[in-house]
Every structure is written in C-alpha cells, then in structure tokens.
C-alpha atoms as a PDB file:
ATOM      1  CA  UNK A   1       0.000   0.000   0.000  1.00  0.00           C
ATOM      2  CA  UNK A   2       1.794   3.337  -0.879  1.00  0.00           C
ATOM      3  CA  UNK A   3       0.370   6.293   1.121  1.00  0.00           C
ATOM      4  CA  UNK A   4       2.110   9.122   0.949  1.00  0.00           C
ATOM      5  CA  UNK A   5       1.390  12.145   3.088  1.00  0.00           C
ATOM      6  CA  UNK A   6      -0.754  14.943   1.382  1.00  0.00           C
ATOM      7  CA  UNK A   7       1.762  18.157   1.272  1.00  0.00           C
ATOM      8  CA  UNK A   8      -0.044  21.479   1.060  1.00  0.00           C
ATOM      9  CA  UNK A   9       1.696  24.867   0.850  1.00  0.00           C
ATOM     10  CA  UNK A  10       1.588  28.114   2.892  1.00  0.00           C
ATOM     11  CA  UNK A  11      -0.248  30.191   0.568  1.00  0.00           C
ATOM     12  CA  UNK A  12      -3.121  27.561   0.001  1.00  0.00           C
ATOM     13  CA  UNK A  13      -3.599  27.471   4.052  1.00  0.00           C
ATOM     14  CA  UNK A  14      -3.549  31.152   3.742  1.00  0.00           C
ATOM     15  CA  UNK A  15      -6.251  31.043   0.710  1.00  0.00           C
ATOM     16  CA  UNK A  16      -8.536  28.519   2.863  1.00  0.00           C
ATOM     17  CA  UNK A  17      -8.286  30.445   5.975  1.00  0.00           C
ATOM     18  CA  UNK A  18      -9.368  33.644   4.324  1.00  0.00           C
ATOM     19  CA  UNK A  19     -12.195  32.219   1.965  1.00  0.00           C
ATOM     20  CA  UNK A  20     -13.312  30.747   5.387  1.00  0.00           C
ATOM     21  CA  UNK A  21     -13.543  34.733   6.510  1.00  0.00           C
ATOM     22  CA  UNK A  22     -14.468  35.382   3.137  1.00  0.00           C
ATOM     23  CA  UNK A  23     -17.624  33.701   3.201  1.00  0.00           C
ATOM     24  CA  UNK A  24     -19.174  33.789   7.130  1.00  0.00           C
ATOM     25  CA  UNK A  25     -22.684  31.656   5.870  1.00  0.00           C
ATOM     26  CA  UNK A  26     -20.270  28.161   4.923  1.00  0.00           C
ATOM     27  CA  UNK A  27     -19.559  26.296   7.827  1.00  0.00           C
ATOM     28  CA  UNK A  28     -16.282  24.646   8.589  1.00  0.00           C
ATOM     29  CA  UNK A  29     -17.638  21.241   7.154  1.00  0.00           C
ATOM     30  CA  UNK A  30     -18.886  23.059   4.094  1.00  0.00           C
ATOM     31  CA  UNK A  31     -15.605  25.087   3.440  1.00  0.00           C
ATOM     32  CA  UNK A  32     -13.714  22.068   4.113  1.00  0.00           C
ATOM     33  CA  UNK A  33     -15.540  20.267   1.431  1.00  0.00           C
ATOM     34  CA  UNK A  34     -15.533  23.163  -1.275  1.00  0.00           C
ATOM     35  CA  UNK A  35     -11.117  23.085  -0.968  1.00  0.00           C
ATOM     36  CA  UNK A  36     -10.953  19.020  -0.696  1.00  0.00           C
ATOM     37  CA  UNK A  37      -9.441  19.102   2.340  1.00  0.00           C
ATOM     38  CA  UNK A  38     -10.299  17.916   6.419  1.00  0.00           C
ATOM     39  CA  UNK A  39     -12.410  19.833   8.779  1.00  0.00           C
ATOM     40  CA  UNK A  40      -9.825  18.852  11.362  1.00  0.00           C
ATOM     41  CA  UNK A  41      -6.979  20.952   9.291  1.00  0.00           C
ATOM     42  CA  UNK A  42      -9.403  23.784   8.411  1.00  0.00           C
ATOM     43  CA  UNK A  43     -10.103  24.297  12.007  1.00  0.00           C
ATOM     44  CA  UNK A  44      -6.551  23.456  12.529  1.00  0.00           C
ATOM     45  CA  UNK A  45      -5.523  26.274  10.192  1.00  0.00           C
ATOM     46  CA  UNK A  46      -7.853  28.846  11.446  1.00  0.00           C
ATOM     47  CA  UNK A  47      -7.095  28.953  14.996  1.00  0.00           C
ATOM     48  CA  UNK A  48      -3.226  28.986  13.975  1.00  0.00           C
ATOM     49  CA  UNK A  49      -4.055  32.329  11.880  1.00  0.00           C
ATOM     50  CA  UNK A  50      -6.384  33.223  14.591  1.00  0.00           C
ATOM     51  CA  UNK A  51      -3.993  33.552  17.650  1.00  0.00           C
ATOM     52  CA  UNK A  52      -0.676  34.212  15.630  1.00  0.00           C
ATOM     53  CA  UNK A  53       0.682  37.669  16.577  1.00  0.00           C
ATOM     54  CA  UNK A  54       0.739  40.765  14.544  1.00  0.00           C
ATOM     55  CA  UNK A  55       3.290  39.158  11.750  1.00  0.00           C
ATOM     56  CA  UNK A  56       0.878  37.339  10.066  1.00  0.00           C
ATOM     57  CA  UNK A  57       3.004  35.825   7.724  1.00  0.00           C
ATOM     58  CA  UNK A  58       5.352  33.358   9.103  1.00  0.00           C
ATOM     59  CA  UNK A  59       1.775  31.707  10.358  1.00  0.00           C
ATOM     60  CA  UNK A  60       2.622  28.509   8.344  1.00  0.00           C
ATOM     61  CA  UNK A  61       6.192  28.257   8.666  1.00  0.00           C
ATOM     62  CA  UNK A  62       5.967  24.651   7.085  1.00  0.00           C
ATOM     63  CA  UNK A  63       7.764  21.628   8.913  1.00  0.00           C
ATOM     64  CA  UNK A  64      10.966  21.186  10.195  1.00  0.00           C
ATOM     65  CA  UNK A  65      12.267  21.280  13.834  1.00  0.00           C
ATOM     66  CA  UNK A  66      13.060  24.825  14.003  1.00  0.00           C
ATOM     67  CA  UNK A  67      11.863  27.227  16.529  1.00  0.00           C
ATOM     68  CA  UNK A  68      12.144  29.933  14.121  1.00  0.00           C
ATOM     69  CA  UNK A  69      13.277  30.775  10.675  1.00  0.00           C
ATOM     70  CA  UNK A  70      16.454  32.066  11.273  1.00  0.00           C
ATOM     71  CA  UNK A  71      17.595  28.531  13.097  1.00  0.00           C
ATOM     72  CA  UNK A  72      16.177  26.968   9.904  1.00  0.00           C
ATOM     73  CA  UNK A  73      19.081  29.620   8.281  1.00  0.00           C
ATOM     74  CA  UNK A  74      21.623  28.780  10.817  1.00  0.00           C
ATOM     75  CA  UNK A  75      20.970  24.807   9.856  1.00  0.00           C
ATOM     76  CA  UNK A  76      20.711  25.621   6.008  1.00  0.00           C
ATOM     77  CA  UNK A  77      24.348  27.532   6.327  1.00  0.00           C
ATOM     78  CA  UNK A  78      25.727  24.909   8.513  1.00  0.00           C
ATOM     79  CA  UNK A  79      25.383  22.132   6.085  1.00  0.00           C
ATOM     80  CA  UNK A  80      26.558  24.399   3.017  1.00  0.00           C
ATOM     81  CA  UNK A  81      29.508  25.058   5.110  1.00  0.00           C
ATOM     82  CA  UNK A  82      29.987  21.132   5.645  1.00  0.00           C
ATOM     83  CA  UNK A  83      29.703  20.523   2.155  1.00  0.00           C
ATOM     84  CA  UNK A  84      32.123  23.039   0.741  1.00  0.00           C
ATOM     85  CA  UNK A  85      34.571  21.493   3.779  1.00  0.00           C
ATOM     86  CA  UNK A  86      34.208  18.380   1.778  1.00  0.00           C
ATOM     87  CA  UNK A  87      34.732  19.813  -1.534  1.00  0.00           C
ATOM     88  CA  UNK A  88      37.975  21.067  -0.567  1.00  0.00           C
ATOM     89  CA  UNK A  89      38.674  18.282   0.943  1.00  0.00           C
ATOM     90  CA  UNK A  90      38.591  16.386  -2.367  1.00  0.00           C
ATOM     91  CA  UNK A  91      40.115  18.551  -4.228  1.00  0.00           C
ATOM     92  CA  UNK A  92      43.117  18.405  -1.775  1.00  0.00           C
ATOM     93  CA  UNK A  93      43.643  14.826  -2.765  1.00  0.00           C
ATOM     94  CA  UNK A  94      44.025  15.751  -6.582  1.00  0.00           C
END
C-alpha cells in the first residue's frame, strides 16, 4: 500500500483560511468540502491564523524542527559550510 502524506503549501492554508472569513454563511464542514481538504486541518488552520501575533506571515512556517526561521538559516548555512569542507577536501587529494 503506498500512502504518501498529502503536502499542502503556505499560501493555500492562507487562501482557505481567508475564503473561510471570506464567506461567514459556509460552515467549517462546508468550506472544508468546497477546498478538498479535512475539517480537522481547516479548524486546525484557522485557529493557527487566529492567535498568531501581529506578523501574520510566518503563520505557516511549514515543517521542520526549528523554533524559528532564522535557526532553519543557521541549519541551512551549517550544512553548506559542511559541504564546501568536503569539496575542498577532495580537491586536496588531486
């Protein structure tokens, strides 16, 4: 059985939550429907956008074990660093 894990971006959560706002007469079932998607992540969604801070736009960060975006930097420069060690590394032994 090959089930593979449904990966939706940033700006469709952003789209959903606001056409949820958008139209006020849908319910969350309905909404949920309309977008092919669970009630469970609409609601999900919504209360994320709900009680995020002023800085509505790092809402949906996306995954990853980062607290914030610029340890998801820090990691991303850390492993370029590694891999240019390794590339001189090689190119040593020519």
């Amino acid at each position: 059985m090959n089930s593979k894990k449904k990966v939706i971006d940033k700006e469709f959560k952003l789209n959903a939550v606001k056409y949820k706002e958008e139209h006020p007469d849908l319910t969350c079932d309905e909404v949920a429907s309309n977008l092919g998607i669970s009630t469970s992540s609409l609601y999900r969604w919504v209360n994320a956008y709900a009680s995020a801070d002023t800085d509505k736009s790092n809402v949906f960060r996306g995954s990853g074990n980062y607290s914030s975006d610029d340890a998801k930097e820090i990691a991303r420069l850390k492993k370029e660093n590694r891999d240019l060690k390794d590339a001189v590394e090689i190119l040593k032994k020519l």
